[in-house]
Protein backbone atom coordinates (compact mmCIF):
# COMPACT_ATOMS: atom_id res chain seq x y z
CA UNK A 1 50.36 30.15 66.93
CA UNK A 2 49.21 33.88 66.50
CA UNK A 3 48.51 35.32 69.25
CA UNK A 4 45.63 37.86 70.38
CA UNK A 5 45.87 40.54 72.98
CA UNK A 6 42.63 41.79 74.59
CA UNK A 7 42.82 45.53 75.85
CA UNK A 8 39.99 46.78 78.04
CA UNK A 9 36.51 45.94 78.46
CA UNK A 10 37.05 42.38 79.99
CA UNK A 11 33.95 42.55 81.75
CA UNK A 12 31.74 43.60 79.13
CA UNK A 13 29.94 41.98 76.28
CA UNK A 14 32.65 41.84 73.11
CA UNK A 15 35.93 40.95 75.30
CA UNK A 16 34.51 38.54 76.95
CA UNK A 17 32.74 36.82 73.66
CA UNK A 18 35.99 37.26 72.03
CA UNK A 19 37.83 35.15 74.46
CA UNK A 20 34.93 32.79 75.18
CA UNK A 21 34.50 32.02 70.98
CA UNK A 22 38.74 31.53 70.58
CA UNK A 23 39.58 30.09 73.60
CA UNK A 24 38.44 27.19 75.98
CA UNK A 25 36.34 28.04 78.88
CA UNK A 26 34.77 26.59 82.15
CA UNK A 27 31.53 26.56 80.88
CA UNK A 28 29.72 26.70 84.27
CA UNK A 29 31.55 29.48 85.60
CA UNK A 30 31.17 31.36 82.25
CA UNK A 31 27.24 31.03 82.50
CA UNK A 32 27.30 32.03 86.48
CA UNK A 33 29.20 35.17 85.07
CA UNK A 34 25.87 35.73 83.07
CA UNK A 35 29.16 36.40 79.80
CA UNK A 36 28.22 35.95 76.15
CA UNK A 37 26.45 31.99 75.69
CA UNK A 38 28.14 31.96 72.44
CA UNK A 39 29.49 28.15 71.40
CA UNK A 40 33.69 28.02 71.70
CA UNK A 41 34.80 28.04 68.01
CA UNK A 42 38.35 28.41 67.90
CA UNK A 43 40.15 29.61 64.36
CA UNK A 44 42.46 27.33 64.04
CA UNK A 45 45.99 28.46 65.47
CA UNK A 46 44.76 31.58 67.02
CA UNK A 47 44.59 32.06 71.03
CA UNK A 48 43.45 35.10 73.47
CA UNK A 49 47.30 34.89 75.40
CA UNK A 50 47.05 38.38 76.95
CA UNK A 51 44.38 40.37 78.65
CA UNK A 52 45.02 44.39 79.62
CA UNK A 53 42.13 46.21 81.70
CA UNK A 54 42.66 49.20 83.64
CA UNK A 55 40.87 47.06 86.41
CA UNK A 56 43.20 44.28 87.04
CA UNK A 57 40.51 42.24 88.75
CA UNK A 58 38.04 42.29 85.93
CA UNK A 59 41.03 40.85 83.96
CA UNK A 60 42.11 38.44 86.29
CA UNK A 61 38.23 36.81 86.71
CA UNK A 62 37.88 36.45 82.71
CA UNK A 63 41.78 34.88 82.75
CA UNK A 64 40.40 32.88 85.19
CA UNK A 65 37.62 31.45 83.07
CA UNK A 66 39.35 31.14 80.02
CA UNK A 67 42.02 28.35 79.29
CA UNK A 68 45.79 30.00 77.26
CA UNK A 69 45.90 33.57 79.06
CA UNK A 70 49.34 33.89 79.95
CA UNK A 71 49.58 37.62 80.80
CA UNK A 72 47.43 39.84 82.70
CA UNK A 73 48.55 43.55 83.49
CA UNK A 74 47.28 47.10 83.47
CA UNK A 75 49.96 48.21 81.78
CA UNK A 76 49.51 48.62 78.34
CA UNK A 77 52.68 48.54 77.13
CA UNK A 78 53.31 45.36 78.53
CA UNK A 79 51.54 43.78 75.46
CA UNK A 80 54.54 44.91 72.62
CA UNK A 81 56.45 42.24 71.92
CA UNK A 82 53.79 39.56 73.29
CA UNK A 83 51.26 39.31 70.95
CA UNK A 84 50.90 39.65 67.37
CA UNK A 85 47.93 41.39 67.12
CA UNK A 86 45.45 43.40 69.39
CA UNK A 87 41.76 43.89 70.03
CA UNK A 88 40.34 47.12 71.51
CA UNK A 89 37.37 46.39 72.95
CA UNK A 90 36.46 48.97 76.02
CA UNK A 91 33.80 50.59 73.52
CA UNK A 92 31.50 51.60 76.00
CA UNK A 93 33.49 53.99 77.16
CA UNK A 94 34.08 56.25 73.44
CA UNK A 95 37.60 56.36 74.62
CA UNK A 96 39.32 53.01 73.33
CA UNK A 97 40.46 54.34 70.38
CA UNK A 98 42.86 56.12 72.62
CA UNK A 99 44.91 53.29 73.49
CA UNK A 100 45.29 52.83 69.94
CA UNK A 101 48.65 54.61 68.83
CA UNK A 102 51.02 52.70 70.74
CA UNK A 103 49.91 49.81 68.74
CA UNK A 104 49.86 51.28 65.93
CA UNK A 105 53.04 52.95 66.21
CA UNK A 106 54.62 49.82 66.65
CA UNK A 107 53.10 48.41 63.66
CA UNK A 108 50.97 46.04 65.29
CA UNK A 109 47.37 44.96 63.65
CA UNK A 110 44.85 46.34 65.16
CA UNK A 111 41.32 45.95 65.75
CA UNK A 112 39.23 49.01 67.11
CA UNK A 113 35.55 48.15 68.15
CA UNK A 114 32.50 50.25 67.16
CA UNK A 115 32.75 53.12 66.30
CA UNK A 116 36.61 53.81 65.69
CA UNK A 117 35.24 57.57 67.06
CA UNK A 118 32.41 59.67 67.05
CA UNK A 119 34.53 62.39 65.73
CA UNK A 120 35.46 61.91 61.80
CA UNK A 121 38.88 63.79 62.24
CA UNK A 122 39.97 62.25 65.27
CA UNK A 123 39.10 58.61 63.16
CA UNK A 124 41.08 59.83 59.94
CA UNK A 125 43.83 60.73 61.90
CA UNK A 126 43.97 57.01 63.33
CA UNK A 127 43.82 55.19 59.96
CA UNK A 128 46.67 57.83 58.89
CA UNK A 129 48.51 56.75 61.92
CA UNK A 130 47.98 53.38 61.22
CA UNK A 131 49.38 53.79 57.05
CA UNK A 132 51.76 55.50 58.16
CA UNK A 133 53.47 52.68 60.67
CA UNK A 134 52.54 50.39 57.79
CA UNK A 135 49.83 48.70 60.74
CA UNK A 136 46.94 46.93 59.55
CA UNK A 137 43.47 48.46 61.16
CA UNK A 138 39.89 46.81 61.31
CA UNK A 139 37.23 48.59 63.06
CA UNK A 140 33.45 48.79 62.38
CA UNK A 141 30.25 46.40 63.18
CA UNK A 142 30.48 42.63 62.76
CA UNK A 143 27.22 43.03 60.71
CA UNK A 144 29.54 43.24 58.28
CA UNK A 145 30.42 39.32 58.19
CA UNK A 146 26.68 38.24 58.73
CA UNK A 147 26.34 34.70 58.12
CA UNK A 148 22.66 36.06 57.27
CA UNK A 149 24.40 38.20 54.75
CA UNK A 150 26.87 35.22 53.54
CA UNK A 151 24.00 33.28 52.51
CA UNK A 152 22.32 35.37 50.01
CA UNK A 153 23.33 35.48 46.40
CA UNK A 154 24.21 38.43 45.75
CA UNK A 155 24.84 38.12 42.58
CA UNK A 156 21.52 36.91 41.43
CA UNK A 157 20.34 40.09 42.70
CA UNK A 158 21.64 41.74 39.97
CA UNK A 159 22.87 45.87 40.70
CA UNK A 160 21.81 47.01 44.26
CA UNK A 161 19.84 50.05 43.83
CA UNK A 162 18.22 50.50 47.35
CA UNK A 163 18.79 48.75 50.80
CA UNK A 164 17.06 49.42 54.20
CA UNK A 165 18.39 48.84 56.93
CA UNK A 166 17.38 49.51 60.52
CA UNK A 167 18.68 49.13 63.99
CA UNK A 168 17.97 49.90 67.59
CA UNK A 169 19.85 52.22 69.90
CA UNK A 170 21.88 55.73 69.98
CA UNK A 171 22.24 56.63 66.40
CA UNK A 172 26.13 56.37 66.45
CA UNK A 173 27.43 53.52 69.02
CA UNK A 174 24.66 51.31 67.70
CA UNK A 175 23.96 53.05 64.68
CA UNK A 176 26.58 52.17 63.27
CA UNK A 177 25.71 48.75 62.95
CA UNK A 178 22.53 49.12 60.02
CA UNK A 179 24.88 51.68 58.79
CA UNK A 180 27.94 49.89 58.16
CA UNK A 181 25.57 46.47 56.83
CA UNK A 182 23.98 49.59 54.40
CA UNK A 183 27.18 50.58 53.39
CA UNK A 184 28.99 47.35 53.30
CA UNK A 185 26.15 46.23 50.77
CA UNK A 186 25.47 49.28 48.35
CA UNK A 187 29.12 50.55 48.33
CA UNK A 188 30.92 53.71 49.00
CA UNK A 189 30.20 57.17 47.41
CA UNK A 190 27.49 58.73 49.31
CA UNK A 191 26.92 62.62 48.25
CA UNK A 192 24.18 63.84 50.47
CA UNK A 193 21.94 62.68 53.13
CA UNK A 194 18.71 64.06 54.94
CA UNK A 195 18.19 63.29 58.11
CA UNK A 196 14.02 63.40 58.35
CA UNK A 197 13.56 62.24 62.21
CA UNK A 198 13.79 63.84 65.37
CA UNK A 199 16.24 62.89 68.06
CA UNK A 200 15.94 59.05 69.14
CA UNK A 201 14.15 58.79 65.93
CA UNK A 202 16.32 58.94 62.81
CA UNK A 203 15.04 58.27 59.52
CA UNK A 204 18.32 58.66 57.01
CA UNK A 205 18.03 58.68 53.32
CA UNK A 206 21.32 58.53 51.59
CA UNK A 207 21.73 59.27 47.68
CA UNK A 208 24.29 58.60 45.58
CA UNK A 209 25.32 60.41 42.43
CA UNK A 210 24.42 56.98 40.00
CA UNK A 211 20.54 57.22 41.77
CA UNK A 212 21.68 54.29 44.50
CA UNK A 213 19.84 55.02 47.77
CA UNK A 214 20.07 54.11 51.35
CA UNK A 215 17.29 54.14 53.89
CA UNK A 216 18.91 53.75 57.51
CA UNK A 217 16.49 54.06 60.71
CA UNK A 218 18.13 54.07 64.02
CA UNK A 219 15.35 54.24 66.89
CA UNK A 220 15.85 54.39 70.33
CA UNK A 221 12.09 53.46 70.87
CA UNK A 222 12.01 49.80 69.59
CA UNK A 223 13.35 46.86 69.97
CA UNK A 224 16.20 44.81 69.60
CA UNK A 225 16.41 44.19 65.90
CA UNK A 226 18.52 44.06 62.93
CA UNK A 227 16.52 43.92 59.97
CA UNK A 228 17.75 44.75 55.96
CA UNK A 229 16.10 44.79 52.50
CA UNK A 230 18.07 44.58 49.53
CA UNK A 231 16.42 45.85 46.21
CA UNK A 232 18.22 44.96 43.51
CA UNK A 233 18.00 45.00 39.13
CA UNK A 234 16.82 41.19 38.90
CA UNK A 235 15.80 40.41 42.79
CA UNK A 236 15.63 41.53 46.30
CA UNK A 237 15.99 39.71 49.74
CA UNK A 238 14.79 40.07 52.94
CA UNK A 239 17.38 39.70 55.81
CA UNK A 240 16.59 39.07 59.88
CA UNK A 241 20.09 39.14 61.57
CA UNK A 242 20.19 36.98 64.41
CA UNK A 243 23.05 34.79 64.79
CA UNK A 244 25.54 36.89 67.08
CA UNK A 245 27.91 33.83 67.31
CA UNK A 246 28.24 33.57 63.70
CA UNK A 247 29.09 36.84 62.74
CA UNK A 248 31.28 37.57 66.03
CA UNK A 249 33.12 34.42 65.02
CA UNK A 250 33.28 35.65 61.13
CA UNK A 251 34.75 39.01 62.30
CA UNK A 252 37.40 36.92 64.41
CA UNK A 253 38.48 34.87 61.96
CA UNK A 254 38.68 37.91 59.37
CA UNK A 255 41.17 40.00 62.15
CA UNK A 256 43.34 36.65 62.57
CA UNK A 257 43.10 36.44 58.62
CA UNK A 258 44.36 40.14 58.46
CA UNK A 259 47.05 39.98 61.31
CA UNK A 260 48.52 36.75 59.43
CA UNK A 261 48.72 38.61 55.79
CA UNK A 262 48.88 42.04 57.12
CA UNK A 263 46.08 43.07 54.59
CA UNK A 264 43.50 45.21 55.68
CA UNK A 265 39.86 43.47 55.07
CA UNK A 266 37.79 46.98 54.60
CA UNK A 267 40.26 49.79 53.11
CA UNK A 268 40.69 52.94 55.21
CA UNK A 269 38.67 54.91 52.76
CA UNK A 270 35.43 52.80 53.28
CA UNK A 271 35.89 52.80 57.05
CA UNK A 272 35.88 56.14 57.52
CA UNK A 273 32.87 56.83 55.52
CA UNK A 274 30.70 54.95 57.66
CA UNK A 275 31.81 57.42 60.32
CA UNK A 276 31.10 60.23 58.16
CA UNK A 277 27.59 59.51 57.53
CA UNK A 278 26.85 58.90 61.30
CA UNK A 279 28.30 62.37 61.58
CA UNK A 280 26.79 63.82 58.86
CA UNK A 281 23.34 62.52 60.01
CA UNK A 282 24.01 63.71 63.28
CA UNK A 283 24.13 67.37 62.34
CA UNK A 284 21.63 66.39 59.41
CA UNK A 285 18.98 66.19 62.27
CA UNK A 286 20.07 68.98 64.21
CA UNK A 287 19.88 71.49 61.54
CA UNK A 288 16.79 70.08 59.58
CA UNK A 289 18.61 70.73 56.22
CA UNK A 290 20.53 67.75 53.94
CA UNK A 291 24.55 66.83 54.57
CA UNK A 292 26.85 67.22 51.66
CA UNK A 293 29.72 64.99 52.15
């Protein structure tokens, strides 16, 4: 059995879908909760067993709804040596990542939910933590494992020269979903970007040195989308990304994948680029001018 820790955020929307997708739940107590109405799914030998939250009531209410949870604590600590791998999932606050060195320390695998920090030195310093203790990390959107994006045929595309992609929201916590689908798509090796919106209204374009090009748009003025376009050599698709449950459950079964092989899914280099184009299109639209990165 490998089994999952969840630290922080068990009231809130990933925790709680986590532990509702792995684990058996009382289904009419999870819907009176108003918690994620996403189908249980298990991956197969994997189990939620341990819940942390700063709030020990919030924790105790999800244990309560979910079958397998055998410890509940505020103490963080109290996870080492009881689970075999950890999800950090308190992302609302932009502090999670701060739990994240004891784990790492101890060489645990280690997932850290969107985004791994709003700060690009503060998020290189975690992924050298995390090579350094020889501790597999994941952390990034679960656009990522799409089952929208599973289905197309990439190949027949032929090279990717240009994908849009747009999302709703703050142009880094939710940003950084578009951005990482963008990236996870074209590839690494963005030189410059331009930010050409105004605040609550981005409008990125990203160029790369072989003429590849991004087009990201984060607005905080529409709705609740996630739409791509992939322009490639030979073909292009059209992508509407809807199905939460599949690519929450994809992302799952990728961290219990990587805490059962100890490889990293995404290498440290590529996540930590996503988080320097969110940065670098932050201060892209604050100055006006384009980002070298």
């Amino acid at each position: 059995m490998t089994r999952l820790g969840i630290v922080g955020g068990t009231d809130i929307w990933d925790a709680t879908a986590f532990s509702g997708i792995l684990n058996p739940k009382d289904e009419a107590g999870w819907q009176e909760a108003g918690f994620p109405p996403y189908a249980t799914r298990p991956v197969e030998g994997a189990q939620v067993v341990a819940l942390f939250d700063d709030d020990l009531a919030k924790a105790q209410r999800l244990a309560s709804l979910v079958e397998g949870i055998e410890l509940v604590t505020d103490r963080l600590e109290d996870l080492l040596g009881q689970v075999d791998g950890v999800l950090l999932c308190d992302d609302l606050s932009l502090q999670h990542q701060k739990r994240a060195p004891l784990f790492l320390e101890a060489g645990l695998p280690t997932f850290i939910d969107k985004p791994l920090s709003r700060d690009p030195a503060e998020a290189e310093a975690l992924l050298d933590l995390a090579a350094r203790h020889g501790a597999p990390l994941m952390s990034g959107s679960a656009l990522r494992y799409s089952t929208e994006l599973a289905a197309v045929d990439l190949p027949a595309l032929g090279e990717l020269r240009t994908v849009f992609a747009c999302g709703p929201g703050d142009l880094v916590f939710y940003g950084i979903h578009p951005c990482e689908f963008l990236l996870a798509t074209l590839g690494p090796g963005v030189k410059r970007l331009r930010n050409l919106g105004l605040a609550g209204q981005n409008h990125v374009v990203l160029d790369y040195e072989d003429g590849r090009m991004g087009v990201l748009v984060v607005r905080e003025d529409i709705g609740y989308t996630f739409r791509a376009v992939l322009l490639g050599s030979l073909g292009s698709a059209a992508l509407d990304i809807q199905d939460g449950e599949g690519y929450y459950r994809n992302l799952l079964a990728t961290f219990v994948e990587m805490v059962r092989t100890r490889v990293q899914p995404v290498p440290s280099p590529a996540i930590l680029e996503v988080i320097r184009v969110l940065d670098a299109a932050l201060r892209s639209q604050e100055s006006g001018d384009a980002v070298d990165l």
